[in-house]
C-alpha atoms as a PDB file:
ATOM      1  CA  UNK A   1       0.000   0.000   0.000  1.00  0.00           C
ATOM      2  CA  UNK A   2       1.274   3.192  -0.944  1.00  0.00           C
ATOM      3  CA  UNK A   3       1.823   6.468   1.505  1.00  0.00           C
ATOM      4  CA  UNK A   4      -1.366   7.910   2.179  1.00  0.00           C
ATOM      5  CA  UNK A   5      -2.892  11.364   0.700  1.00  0.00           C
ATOM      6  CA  UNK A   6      -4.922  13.851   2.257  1.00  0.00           C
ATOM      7  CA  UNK A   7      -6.475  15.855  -0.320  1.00  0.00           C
ATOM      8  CA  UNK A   8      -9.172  18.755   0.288  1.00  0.00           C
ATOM      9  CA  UNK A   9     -12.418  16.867   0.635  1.00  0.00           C
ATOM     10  CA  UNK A  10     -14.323  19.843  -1.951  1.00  0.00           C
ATOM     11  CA  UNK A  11     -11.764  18.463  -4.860  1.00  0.00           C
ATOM     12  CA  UNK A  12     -13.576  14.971  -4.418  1.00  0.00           C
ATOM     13  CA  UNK A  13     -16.706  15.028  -3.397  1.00  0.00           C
ATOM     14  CA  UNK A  14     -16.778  11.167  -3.528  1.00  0.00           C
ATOM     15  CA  UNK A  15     -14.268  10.288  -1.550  1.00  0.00           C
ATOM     16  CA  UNK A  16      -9.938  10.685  -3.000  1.00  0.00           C
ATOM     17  CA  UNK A  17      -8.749   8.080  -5.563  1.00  0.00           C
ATOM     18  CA  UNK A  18      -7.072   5.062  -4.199  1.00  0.00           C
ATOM     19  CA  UNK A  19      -3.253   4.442  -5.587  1.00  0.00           C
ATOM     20  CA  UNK A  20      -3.324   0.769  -7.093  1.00  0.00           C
ATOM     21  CA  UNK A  21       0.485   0.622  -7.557  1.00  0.00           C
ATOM     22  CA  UNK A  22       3.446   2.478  -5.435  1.00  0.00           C
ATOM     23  CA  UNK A  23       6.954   1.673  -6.598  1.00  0.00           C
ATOM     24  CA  UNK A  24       8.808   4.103  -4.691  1.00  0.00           C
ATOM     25  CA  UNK A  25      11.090   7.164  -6.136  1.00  0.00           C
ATOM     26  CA  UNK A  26      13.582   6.784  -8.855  1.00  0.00           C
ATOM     27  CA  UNK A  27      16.474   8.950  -8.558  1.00  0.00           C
ATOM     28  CA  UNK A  28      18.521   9.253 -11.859  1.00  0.00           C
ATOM     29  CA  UNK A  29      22.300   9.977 -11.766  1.00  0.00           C
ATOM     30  CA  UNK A  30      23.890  13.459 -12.719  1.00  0.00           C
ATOM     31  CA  UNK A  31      24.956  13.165 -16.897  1.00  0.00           C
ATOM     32  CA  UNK A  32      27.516  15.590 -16.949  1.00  0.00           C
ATOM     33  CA  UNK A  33      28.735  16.695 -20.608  1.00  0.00           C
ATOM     34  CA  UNK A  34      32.408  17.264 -21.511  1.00  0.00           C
ATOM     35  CA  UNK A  35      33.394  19.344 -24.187  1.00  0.00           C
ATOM     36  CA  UNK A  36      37.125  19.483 -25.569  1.00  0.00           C
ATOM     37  CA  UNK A  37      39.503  22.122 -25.075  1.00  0.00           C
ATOM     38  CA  UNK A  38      38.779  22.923 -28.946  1.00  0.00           C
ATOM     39  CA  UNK A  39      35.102  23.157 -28.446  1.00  0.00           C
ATOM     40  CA  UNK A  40      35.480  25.768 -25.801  1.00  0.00           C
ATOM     41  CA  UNK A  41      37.927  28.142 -27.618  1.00  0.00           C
ATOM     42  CA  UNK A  42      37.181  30.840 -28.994  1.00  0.00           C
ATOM     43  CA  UNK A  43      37.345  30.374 -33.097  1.00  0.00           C
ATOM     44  CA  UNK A  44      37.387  34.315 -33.737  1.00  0.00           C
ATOM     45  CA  UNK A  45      37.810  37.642 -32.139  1.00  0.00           C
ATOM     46  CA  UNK A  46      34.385  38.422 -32.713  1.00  0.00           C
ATOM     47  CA  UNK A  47      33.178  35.499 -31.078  1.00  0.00           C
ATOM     48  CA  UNK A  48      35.661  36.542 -27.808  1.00  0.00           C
ATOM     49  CA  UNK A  49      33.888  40.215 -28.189  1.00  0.00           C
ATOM     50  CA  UNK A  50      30.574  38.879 -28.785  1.00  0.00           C
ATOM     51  CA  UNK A  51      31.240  37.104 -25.119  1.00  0.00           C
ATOM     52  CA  UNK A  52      32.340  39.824 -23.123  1.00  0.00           C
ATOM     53  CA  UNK A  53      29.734  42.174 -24.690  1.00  0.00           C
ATOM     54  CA  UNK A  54      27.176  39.937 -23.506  1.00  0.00           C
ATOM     55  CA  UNK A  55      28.112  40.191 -19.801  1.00  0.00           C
ATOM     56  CA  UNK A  56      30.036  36.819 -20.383  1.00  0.00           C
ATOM     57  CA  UNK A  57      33.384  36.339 -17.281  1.00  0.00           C
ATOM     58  CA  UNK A  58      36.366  34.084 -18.615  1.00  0.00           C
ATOM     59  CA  UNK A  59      38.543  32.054 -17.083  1.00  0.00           C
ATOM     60  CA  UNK A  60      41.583  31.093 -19.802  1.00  0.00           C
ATOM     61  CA  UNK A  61      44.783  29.736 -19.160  1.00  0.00           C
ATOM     62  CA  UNK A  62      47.495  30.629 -21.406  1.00  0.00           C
ATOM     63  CA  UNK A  63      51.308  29.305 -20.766  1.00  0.00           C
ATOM     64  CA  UNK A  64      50.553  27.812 -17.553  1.00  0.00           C
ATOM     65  CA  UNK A  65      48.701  30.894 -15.955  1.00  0.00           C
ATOM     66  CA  UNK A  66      45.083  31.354 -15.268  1.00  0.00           C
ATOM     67  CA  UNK A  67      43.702  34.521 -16.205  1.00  0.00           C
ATOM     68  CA  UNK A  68      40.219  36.097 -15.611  1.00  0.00           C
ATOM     69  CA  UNK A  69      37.882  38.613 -16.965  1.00  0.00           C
ATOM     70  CA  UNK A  70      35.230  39.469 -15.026  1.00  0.00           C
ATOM     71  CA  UNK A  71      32.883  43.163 -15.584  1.00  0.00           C
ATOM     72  CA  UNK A  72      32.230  45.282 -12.566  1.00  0.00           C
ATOM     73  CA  UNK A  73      30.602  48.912 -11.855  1.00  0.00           C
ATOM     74  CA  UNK A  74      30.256  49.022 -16.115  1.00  0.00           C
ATOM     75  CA  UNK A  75      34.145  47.986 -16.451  1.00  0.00           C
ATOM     76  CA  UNK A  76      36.007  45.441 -17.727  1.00  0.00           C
ATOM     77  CA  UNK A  77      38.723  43.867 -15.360  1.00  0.00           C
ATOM     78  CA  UNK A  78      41.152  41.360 -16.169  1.00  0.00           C
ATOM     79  CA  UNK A  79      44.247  39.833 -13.903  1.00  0.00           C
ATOM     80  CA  UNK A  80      46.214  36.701 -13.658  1.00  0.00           C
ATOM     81  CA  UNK A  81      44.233  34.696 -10.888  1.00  0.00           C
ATOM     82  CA  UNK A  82      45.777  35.740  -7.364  1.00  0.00           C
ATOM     83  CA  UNK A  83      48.106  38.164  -8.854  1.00  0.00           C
ATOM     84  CA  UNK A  84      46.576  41.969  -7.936  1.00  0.00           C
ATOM     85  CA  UNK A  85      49.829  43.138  -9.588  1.00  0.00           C
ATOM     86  CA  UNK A  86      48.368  42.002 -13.423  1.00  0.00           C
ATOM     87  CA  UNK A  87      44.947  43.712 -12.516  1.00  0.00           C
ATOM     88  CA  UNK A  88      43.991  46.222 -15.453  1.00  0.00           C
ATOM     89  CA  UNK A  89      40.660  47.700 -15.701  1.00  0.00           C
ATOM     90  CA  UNK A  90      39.317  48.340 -19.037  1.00  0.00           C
ATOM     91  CA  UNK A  91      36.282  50.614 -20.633  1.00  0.00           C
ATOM     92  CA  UNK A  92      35.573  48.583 -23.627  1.00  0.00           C
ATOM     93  CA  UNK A  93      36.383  44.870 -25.124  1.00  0.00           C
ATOM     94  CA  UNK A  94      38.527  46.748 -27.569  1.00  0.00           C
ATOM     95  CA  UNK A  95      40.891  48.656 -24.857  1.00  0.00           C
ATOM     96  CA  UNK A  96      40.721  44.739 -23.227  1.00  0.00           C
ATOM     97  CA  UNK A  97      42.301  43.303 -26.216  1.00  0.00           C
ATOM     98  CA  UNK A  98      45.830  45.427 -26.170  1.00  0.00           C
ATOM     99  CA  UNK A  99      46.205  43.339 -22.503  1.00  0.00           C
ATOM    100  CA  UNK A 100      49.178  41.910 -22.396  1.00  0.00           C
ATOM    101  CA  UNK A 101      49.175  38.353 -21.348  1.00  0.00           C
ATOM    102  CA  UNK A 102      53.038  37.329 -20.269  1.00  0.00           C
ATOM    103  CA  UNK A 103      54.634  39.724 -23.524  1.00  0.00           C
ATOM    104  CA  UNK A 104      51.559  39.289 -26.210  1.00  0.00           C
ATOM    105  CA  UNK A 105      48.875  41.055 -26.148  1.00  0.00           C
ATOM    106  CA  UNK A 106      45.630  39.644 -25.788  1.00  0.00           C
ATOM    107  CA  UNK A 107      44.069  39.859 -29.109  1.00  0.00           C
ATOM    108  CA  UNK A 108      46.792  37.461 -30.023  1.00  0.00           C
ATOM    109  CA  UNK A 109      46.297  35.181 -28.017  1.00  0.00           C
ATOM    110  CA  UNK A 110      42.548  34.243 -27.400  1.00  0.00           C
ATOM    111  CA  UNK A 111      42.053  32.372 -29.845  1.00  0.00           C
ATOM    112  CA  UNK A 112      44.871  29.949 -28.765  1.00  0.00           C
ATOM    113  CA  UNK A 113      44.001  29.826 -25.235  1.00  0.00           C
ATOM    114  CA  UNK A 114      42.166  27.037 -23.077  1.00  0.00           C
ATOM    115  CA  UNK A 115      39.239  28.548 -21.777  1.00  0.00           C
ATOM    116  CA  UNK A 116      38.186  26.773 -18.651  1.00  0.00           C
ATOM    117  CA  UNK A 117      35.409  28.740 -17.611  1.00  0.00           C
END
């Protein structure tokens, strides 16, 4: 016999329906979905600008360090993670792109980078 229901006796008149069958509660596993390091690049500058137009916050690593972009007050501020030395603040995705990221500049590099985030 399954649990039992109280239900508001104006919805049935009649008396509730009875459960013939209780099997208890499934519970399906998480499906998480991978994508490769080439389906989470960037193909094209415009697709980067498109991004951080959009509100978007990156996470990239590029020659071992991780960098992030994140927008704040209307700005645009990048830094190597945990390095407030590398923080820049930026007005516009254009001004972000002349960052430079170890000697080249970001533009440059985007495109190449792993995005993890």
């Amino acid at each position: 016999m399954g649990p039992e229901i109280n239900y508001p006796k104006e919805d049935y008149p009649d008396g509730a329906p009875t459960f013939k069958n209780y099997k208890g509660v499934v519970t399906l596993g998480t499906v998480v979905l991978s994508n490769s390091i080439e389906d989470n690049r960037f193909k094209t500058i415009s697709d980067f600008k498109w991004c951080i137009h959009g509100g978007g916050e990156v996470q990239f690593v590029y020659h071992a360090k991780t960098y992030g972009i994140i927008h704040h007050n209307g700005k645009i501020i990048i830094s190597e993670i945990y390095n407030e030395e590398t923080e820049k603040t930026y007005n516009t995705v254009d001004e972000l792109l002349e960052y430079k990221v170890g000697g080249d500049k970001l533009q440059d590099i985007i495109t190449q980078a792993e995005i993890i985030e």
